[in-house]
Protein backbone atom coordinates (compact mmCIF):
# COMPACT_ATOMS: atom_id res chain seq x y z
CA UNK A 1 -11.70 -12.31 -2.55
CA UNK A 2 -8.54 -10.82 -3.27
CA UNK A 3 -7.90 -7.93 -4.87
CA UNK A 4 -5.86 -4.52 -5.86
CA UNK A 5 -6.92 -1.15 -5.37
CA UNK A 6 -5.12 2.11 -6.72
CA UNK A 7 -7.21 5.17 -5.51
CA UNK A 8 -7.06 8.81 -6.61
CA UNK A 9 -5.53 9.65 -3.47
CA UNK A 10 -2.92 7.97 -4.02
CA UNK A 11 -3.62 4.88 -1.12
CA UNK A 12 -2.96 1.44 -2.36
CA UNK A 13 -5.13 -1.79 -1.28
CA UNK A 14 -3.97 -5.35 -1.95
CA UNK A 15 -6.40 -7.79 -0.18
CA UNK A 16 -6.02 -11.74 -0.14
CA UNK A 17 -8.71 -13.87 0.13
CA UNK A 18 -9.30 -13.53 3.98
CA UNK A 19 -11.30 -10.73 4.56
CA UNK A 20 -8.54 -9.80 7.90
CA UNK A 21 -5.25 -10.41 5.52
CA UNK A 22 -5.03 -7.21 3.62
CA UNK A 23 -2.43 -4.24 3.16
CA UNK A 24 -2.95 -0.73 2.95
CA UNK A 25 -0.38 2.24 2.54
CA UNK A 26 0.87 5.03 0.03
CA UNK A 27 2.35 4.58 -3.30
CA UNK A 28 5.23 5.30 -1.65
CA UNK A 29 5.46 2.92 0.57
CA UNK A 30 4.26 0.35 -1.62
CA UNK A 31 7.54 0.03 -3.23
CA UNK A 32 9.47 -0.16 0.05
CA UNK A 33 7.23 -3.05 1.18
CA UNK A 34 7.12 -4.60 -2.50
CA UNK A 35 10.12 -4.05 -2.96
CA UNK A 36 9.12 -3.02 -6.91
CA UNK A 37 6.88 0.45 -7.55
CA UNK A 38 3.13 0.05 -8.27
CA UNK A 39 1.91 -0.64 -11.74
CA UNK A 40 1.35 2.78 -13.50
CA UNK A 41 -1.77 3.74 -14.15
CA UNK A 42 -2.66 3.98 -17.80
CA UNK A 43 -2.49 8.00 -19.07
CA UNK A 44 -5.91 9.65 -18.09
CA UNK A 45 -6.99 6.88 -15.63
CA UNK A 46 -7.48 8.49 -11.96
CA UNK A 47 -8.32 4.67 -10.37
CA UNK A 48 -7.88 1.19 -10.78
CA UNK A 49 -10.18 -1.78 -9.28
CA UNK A 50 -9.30 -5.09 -10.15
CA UNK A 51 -10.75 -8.00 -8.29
CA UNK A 52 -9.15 -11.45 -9.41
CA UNK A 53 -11.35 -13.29 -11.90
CA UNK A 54 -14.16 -10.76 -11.78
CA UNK A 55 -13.46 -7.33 -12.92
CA UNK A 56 -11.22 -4.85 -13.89
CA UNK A 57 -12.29 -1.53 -13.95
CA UNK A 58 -10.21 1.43 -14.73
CA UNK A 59 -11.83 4.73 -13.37
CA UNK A 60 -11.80 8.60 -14.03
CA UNK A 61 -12.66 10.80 -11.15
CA UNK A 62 -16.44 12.31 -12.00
CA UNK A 63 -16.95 10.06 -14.73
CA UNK A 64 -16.58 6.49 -13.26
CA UNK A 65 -15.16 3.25 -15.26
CA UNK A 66 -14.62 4.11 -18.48
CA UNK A 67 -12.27 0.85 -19.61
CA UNK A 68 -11.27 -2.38 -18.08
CA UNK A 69 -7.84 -3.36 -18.11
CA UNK A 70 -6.73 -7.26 -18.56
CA UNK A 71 -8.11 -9.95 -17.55
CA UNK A 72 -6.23 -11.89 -15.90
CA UNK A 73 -4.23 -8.58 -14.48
CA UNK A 74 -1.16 -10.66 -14.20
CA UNK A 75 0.71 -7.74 -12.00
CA UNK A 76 -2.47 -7.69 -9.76
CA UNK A 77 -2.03 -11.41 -9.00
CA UNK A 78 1.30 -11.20 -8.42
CA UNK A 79 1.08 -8.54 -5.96
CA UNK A 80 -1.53 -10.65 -3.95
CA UNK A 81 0.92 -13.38 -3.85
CA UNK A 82 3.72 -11.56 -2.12
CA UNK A 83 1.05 -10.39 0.20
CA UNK A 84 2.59 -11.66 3.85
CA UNK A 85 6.06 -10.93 2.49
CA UNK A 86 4.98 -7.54 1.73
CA UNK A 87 3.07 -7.19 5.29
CA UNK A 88 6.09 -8.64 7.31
CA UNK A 89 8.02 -5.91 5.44
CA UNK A 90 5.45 -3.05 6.64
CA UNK A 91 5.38 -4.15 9.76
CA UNK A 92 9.26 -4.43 10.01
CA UNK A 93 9.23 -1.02 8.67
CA UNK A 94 6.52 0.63 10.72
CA UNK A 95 8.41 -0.88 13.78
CA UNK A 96 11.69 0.94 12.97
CA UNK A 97 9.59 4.04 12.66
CA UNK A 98 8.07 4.10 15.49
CA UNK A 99 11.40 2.77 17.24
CA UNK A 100 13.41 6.11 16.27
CA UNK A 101 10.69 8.18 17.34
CA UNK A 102 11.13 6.21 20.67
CA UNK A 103 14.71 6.96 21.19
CA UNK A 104 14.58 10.84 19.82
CA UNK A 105 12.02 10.79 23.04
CA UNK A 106 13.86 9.33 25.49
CA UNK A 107 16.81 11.32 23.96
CA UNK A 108 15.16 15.14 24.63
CA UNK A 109 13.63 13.54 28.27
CA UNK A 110 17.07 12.84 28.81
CA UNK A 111 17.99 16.36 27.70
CA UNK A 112 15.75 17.91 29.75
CA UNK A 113 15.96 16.22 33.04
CA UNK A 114 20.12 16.80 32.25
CA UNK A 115 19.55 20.76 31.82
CA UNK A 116 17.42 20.89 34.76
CA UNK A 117 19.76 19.90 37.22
């Protein structure tokens, strides 16, 4: 069922409705996958759960849902429907990550086999 998820730690969940098609990152990162920043959450909310056509539940750390927010969350639905553009983007992004750290290895192994000699 898909869904959006904005935890108190910051971690943001947008799931389609295959259980295995979902993304998961930072706020951060969220808007260099999106390409737009995550909906704010509304002053004094900690949380947000929204689950398309079922609930909306905005949350406060030791004091659970205290309001629901639209329904239908029309940002929410958007966001699930730039879901595989938004995962092609993390994984295009996650691949140049770990790419760099590749070559700043093989750069100092380089470095070191050249100082050894």
């Amino acid at each position: 069922m898909s869904a959006v998820e904005h935890h108190s730690d910051n971690s943001i969940y947008v799931r389609s409705d295959n259980p295995e098609v979902f993304y998961t990152d930072t706020t951060e990162n969220f808007e260099l996958d999106f390409g737009v920043p995550f909906p704010p959450l509304p002053s004094g909310i900690d949380e947000r759960f929204y689950t398309a056509g079922k609930r909306h539940a905005l949350n406060v750390i030791d004091r659970g849902t205290v309001d629901g927010g639209p329904m239908p969350w029309i940002e929410g639905d958007a966001l699930v429907n730039q879901l595989d553009t938004a995962l092609a983007n993390q994984n295009a992004r996650q691949q140049a990550e770990l790419d760099a750290k590749v070559a700043a290895l093989q750069a100092l192994n380089e470095e070191m086999i050249a100082s050894s000699r």
